[in-house]
PDB file of N, CA and C in Angstrom:
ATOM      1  N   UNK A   1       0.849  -1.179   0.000  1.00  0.00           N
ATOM      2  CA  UNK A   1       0.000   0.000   0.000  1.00  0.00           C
ATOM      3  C   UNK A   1       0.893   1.241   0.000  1.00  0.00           C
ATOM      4  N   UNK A   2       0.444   2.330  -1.281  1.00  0.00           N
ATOM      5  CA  UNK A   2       1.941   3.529  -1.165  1.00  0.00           C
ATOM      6  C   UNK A   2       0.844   4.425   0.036  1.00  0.00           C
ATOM      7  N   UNK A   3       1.923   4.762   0.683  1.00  0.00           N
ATOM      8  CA  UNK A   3       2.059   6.028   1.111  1.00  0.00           C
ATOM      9  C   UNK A   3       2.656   7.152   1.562  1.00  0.00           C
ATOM     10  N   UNK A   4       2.875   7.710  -0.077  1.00  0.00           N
ATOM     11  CA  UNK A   4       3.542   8.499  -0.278  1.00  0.00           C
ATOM     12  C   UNK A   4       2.948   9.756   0.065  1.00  0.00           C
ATOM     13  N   UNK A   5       4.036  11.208  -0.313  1.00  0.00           N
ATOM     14  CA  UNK A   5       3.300  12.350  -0.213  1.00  0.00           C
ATOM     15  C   UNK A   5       1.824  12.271  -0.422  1.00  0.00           C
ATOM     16  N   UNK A   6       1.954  12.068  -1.823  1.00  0.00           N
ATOM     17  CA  UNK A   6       0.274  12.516  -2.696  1.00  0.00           C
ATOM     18  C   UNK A   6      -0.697  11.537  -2.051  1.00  0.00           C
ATOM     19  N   UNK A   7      -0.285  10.510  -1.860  1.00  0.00           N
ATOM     20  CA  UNK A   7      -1.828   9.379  -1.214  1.00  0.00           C
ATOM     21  C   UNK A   7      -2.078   9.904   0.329  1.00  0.00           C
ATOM     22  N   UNK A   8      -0.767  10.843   0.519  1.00  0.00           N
ATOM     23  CA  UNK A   8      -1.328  11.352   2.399  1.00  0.00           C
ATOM     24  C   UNK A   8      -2.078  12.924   2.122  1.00  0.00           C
ATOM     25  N   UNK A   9      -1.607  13.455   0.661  1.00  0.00           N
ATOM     26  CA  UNK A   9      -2.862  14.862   0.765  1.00  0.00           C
ATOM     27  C   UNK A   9      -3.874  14.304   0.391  1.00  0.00           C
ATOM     28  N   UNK A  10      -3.641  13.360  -0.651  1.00  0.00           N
ATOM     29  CA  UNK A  10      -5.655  12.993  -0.846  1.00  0.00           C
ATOM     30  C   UNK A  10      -6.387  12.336   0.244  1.00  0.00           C
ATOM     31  N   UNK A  11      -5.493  11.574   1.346  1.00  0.00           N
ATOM     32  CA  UNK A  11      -6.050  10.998   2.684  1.00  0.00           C
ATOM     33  C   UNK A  11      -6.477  12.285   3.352  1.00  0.00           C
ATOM     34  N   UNK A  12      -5.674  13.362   3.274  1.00  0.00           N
ATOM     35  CA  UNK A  12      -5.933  14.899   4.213  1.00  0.00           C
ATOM     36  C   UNK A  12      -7.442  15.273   3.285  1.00  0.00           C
ATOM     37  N   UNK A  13      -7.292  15.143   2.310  1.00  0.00           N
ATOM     38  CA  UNK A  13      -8.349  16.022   1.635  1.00  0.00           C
ATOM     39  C   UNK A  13      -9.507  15.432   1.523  1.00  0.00           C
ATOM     40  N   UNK A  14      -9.749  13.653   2.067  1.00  0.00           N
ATOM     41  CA  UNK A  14     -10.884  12.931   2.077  1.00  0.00           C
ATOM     42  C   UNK A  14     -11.091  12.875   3.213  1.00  0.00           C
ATOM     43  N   UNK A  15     -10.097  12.825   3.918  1.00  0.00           N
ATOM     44  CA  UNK A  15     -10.837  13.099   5.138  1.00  0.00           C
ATOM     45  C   UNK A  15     -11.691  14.468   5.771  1.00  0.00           C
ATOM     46  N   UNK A  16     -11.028  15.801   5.727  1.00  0.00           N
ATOM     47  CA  UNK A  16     -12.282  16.744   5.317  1.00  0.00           C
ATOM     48  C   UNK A  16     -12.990  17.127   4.809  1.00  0.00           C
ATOM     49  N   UNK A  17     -13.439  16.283   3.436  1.00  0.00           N
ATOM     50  CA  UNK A  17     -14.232  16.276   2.769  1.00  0.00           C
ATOM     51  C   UNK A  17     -15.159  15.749   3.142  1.00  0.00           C
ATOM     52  N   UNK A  18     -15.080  14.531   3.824  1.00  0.00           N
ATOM     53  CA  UNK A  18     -16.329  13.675   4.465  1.00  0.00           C
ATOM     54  C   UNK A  18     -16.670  14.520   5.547  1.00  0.00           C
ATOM     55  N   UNK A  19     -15.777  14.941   6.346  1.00  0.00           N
ATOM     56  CA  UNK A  19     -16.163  15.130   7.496  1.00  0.00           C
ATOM     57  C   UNK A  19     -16.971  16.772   7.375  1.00  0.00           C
ATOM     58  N   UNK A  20     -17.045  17.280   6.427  1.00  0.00           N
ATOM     59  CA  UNK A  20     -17.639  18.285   6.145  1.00  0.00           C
ATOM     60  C   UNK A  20     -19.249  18.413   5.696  1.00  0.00           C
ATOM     61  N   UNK A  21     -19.591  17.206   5.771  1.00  0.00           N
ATOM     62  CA  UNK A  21     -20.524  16.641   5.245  1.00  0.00           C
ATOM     63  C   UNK A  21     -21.680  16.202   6.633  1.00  0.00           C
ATOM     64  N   UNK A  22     -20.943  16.256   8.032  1.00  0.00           N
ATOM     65  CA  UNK A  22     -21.808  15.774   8.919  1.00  0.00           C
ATOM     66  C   UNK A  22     -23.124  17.309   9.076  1.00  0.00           C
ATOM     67  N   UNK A  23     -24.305  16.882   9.210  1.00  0.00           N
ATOM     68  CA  UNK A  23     -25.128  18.308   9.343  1.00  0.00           C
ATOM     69  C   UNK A  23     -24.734  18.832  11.123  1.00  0.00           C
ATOM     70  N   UNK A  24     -24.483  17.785  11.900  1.00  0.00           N
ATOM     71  CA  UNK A  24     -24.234  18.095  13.639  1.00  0.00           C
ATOM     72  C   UNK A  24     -22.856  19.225  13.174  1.00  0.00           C
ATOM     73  N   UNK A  25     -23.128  20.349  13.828  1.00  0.00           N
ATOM     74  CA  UNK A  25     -22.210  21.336  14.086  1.00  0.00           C
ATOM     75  C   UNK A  25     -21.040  20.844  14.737  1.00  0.00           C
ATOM     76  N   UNK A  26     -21.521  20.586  16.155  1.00  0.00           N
ATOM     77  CA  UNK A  26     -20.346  19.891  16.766  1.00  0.00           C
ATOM     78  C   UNK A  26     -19.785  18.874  16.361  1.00  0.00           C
ATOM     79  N   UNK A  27     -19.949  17.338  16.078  1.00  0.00           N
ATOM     80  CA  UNK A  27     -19.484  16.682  15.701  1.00  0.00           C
ATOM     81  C   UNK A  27     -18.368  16.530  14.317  1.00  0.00           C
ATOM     82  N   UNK A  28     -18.961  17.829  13.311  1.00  0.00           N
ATOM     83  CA  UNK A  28     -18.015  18.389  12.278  1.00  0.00           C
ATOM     84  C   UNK A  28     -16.986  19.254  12.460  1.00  0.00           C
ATOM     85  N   UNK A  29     -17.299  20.117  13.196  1.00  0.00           N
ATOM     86  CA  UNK A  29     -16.431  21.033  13.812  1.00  0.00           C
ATOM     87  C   UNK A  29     -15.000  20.277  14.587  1.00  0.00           C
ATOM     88  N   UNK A  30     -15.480  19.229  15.749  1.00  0.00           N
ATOM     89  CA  UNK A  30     -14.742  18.082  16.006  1.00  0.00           C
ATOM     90  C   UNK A  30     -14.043  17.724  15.290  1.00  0.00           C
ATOM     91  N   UNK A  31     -14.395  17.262  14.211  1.00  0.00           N
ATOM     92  CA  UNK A  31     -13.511  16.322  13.291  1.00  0.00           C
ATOM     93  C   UNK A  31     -13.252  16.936  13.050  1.00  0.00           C
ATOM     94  N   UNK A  32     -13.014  18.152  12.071  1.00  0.00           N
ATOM     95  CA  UNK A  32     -12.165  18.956  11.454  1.00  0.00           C
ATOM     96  C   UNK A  32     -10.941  19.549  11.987  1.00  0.00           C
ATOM     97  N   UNK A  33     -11.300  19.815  13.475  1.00  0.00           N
ATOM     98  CA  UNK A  33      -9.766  19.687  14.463  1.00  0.00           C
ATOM     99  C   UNK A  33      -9.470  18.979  14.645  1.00  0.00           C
ATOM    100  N   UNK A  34      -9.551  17.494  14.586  1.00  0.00           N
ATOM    101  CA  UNK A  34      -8.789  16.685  15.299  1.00  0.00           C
ATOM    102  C   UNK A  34      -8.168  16.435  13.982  1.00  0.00           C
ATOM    103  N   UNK A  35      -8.522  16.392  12.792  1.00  0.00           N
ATOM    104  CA  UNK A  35      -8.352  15.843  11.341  1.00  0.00           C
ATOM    105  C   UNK A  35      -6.658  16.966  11.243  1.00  0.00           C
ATOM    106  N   UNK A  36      -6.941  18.189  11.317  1.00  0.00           N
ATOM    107  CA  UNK A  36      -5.684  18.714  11.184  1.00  0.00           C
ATOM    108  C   UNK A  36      -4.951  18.588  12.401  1.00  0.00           C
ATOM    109  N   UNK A  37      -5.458  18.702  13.229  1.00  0.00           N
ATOM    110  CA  UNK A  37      -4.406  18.134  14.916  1.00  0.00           C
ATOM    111  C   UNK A  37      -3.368  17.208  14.582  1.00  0.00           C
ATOM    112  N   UNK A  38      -3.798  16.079  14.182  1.00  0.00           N
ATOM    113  CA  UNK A  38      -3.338  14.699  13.924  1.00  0.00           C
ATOM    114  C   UNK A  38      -2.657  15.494  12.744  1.00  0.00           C
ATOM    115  N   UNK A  39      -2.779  15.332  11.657  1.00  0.00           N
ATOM    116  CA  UNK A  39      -1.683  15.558  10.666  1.00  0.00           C
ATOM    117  C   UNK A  39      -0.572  16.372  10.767  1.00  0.00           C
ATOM    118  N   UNK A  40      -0.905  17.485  11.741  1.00  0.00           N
ATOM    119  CA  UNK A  40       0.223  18.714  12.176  1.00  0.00           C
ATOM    120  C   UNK A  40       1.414  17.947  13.294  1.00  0.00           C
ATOM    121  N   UNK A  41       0.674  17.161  13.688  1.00  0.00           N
ATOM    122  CA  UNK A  41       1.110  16.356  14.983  1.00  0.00           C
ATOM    123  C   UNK A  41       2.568  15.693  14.313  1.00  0.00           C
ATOM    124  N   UNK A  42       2.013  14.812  13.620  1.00  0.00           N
ATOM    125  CA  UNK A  42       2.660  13.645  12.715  1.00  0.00           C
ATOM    126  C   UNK A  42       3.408  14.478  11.565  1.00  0.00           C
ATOM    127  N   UNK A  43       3.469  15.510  11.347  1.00  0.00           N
ATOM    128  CA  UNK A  43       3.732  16.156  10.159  1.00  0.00           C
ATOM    129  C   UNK A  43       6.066  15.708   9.909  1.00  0.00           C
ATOM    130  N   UNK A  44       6.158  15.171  11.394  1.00  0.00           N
ATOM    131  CA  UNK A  44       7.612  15.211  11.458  1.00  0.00           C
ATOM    132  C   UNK A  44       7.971  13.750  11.456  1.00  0.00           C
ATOM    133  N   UNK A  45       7.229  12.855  11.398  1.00  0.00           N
ATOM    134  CA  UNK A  45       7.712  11.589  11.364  1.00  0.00           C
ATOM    135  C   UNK A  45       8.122  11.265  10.092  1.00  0.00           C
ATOM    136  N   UNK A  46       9.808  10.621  10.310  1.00  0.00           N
ATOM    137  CA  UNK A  46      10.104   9.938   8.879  1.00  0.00           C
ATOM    138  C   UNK A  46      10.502   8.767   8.974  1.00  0.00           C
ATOM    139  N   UNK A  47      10.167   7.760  10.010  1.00  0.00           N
ATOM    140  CA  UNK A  47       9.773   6.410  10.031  1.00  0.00           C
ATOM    141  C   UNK A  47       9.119   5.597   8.877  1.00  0.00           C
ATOM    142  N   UNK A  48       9.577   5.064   8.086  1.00  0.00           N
ATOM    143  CA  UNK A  48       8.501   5.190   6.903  1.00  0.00           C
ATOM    144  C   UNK A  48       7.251   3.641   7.782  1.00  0.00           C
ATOM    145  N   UNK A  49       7.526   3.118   8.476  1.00  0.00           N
ATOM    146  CA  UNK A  49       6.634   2.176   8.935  1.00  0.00           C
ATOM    147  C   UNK A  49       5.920   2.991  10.006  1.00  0.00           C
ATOM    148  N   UNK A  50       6.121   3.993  10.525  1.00  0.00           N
ATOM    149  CA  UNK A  50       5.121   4.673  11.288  1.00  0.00           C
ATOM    150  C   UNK A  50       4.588   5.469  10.001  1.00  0.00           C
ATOM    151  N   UNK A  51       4.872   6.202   9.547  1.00  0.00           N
ATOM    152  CA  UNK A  51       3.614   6.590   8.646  1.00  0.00           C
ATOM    153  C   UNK A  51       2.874   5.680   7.913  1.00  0.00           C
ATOM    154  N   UNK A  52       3.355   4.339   7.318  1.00  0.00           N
ATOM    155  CA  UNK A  52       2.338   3.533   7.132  1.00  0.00           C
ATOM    156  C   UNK A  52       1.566   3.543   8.030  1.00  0.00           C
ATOM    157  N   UNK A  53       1.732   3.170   9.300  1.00  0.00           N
ATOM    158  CA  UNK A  53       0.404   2.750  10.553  1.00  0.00           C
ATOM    159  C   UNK A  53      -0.317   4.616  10.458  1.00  0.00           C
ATOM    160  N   UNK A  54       0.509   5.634  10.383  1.00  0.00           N
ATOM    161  CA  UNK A  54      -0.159   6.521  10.326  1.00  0.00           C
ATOM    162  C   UNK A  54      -1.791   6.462   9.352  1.00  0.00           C
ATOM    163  N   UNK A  55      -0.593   6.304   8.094  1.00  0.00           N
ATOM    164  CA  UNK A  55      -1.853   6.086   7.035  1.00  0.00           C
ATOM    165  C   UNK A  55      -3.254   5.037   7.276  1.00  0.00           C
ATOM    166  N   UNK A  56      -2.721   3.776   7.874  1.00  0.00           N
ATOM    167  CA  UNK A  56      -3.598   2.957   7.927  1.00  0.00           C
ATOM    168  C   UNK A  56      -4.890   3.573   8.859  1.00  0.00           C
ATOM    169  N   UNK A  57      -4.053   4.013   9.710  1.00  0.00           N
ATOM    170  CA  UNK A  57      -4.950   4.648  10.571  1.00  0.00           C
ATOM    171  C   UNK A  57      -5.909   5.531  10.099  1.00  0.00           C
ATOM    172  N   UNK A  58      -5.243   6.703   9.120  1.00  0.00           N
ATOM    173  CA  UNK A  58      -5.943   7.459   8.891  1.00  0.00           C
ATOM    174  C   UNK A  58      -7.219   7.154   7.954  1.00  0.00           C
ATOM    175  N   UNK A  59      -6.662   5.768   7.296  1.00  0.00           N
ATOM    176  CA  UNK A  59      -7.878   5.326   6.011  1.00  0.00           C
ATOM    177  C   UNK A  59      -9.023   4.539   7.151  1.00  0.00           C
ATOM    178  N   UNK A  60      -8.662   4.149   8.130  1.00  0.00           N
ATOM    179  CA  UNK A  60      -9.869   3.657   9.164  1.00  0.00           C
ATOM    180  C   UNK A  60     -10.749   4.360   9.716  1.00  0.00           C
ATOM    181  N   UNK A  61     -10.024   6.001   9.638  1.00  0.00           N
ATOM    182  CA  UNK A  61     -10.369   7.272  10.046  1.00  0.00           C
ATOM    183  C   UNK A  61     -11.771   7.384   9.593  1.00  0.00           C
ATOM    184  N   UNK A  62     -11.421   7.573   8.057  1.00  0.00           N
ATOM    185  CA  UNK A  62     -12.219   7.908   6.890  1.00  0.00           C
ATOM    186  C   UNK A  62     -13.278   6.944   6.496  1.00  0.00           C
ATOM    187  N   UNK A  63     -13.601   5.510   6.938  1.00  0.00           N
ATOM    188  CA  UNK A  63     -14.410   5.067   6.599  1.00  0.00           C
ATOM    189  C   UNK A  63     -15.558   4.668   7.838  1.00  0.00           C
ATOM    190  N   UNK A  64     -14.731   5.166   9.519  1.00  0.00           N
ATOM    191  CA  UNK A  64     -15.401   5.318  10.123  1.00  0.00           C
ATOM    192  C   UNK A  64     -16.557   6.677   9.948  1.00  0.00           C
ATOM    193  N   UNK A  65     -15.429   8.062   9.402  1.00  0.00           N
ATOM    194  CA  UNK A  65     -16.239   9.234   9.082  1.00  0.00           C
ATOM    195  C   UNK A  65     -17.466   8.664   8.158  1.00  0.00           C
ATOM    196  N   UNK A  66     -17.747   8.005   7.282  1.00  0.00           N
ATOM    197  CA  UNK A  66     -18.140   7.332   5.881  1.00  0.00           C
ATOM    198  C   UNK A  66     -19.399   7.172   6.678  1.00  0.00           C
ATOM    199  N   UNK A  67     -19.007   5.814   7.559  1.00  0.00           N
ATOM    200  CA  UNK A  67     -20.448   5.955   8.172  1.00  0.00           C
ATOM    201  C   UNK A  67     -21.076   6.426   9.323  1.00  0.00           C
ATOM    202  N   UNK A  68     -20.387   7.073   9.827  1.00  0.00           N
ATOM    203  CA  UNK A  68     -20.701   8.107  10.900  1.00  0.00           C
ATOM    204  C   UNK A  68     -21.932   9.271  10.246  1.00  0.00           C
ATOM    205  N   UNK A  69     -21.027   9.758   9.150  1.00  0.00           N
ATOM    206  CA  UNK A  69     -21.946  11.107   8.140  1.00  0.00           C
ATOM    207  C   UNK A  69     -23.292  10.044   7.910  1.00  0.00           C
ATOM    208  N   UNK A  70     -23.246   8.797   7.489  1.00  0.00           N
ATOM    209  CA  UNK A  70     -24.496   8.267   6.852  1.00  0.00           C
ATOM    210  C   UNK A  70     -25.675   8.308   8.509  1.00  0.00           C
ATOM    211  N   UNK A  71     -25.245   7.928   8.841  1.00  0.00           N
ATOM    212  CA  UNK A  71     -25.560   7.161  10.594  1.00  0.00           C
ATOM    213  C   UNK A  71     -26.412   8.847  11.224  1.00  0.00           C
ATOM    214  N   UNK A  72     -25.612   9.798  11.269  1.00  0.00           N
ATOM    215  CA  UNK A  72     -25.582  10.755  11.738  1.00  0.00           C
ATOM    216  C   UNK A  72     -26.682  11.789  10.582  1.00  0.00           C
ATOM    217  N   UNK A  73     -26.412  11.562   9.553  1.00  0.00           N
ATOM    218  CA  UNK A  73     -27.659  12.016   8.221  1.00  0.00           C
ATOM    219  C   UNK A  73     -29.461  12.233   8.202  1.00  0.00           C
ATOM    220  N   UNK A  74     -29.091  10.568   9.272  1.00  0.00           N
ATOM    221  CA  UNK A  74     -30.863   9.788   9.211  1.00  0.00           C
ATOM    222  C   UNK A  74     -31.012  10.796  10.132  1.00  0.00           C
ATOM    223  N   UNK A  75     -31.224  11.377  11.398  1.00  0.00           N
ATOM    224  CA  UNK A  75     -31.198  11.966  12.278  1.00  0.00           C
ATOM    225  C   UNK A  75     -31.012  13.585  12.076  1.00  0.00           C
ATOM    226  N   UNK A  76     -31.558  14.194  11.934  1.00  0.00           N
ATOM    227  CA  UNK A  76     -31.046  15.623  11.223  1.00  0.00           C
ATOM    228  C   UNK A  76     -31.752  16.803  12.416  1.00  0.00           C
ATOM    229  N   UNK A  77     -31.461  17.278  12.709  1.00  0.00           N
ATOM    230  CA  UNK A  77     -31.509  18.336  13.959  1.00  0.00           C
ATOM    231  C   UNK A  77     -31.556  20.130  12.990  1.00  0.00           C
ATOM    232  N   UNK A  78     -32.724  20.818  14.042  1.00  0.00           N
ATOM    233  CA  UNK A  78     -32.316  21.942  13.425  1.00  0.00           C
ATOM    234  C   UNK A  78     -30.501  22.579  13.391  1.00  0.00           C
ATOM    235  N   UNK A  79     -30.485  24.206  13.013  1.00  0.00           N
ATOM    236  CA  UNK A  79     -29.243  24.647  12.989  1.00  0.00           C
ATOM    237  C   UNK A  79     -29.363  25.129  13.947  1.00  0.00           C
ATOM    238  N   UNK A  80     -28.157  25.028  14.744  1.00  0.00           N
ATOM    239  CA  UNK A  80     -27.406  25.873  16.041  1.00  0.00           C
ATOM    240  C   UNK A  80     -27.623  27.672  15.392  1.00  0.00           C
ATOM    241  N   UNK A  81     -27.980  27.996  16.412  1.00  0.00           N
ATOM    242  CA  UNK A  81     -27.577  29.765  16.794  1.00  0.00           C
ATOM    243  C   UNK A  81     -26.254  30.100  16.027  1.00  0.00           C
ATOM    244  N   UNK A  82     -25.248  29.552  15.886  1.00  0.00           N
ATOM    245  CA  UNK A  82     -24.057  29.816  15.608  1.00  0.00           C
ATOM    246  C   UNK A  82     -23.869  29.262  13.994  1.00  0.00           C
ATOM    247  N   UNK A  83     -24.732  28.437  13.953  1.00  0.00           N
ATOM    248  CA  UNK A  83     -24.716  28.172  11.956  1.00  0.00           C
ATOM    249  C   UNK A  83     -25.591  29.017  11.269  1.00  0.00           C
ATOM    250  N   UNK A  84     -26.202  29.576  12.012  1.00  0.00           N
ATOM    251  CA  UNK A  84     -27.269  30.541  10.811  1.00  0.00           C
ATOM    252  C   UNK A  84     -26.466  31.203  10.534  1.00  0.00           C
ATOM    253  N   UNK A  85     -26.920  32.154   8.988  1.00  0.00           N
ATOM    254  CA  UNK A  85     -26.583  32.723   7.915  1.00  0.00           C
ATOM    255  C   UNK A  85     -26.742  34.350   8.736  1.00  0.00           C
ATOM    256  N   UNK A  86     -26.023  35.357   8.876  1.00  0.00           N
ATOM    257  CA  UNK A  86     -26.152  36.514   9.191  1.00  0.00           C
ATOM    258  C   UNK A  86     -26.557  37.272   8.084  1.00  0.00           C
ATOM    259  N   UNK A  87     -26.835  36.879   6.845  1.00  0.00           N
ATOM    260  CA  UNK A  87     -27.204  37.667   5.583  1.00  0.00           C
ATOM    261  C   UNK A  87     -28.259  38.444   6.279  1.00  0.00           C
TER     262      UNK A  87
END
């Protein structure tokens, strides 16, 4: 399995992509920090077998997000005070 540069920005970029997708404020908001937390974190490891487990990790990340967004979808809540539109 590569994981190289480019398969760890498209892992960065699928992973906030999904996670952008949850309608729960908090729970998106969540992920979206922890999503760059973790990568800023790790940004110095050159272990190349720890960034594999990095990666692996991170693709377990993403398919937990996968069905979390679906799971979390059925269930739809108004918008928080803080997501409305100030237009």
């Amino acid at each position: 399995m590569a994981c190289g540069q480019n398969s760890m920005l498209k892992l960065y970029r699928n992973l906030l992509r999904e996670s952008k997708k949850w309608c729960n404020y908090n729970y998106r908001e969540f992920a979206l920090r922890k999503i760059r937390h973790e990568f800023r974190k790790n940004k110095i490891i050159e272990d190349p077998t720890k960034i594999q487990d990095c990666y692996v990790k991170g693709l377990q990340s993403l398919e937990t997000i996968k069905r979390q967004v679906i799971i979390g979808n059925l269930y739809k809540t108004n918008k928080l005070v803080i997501e409305m539109d100030k237009a």
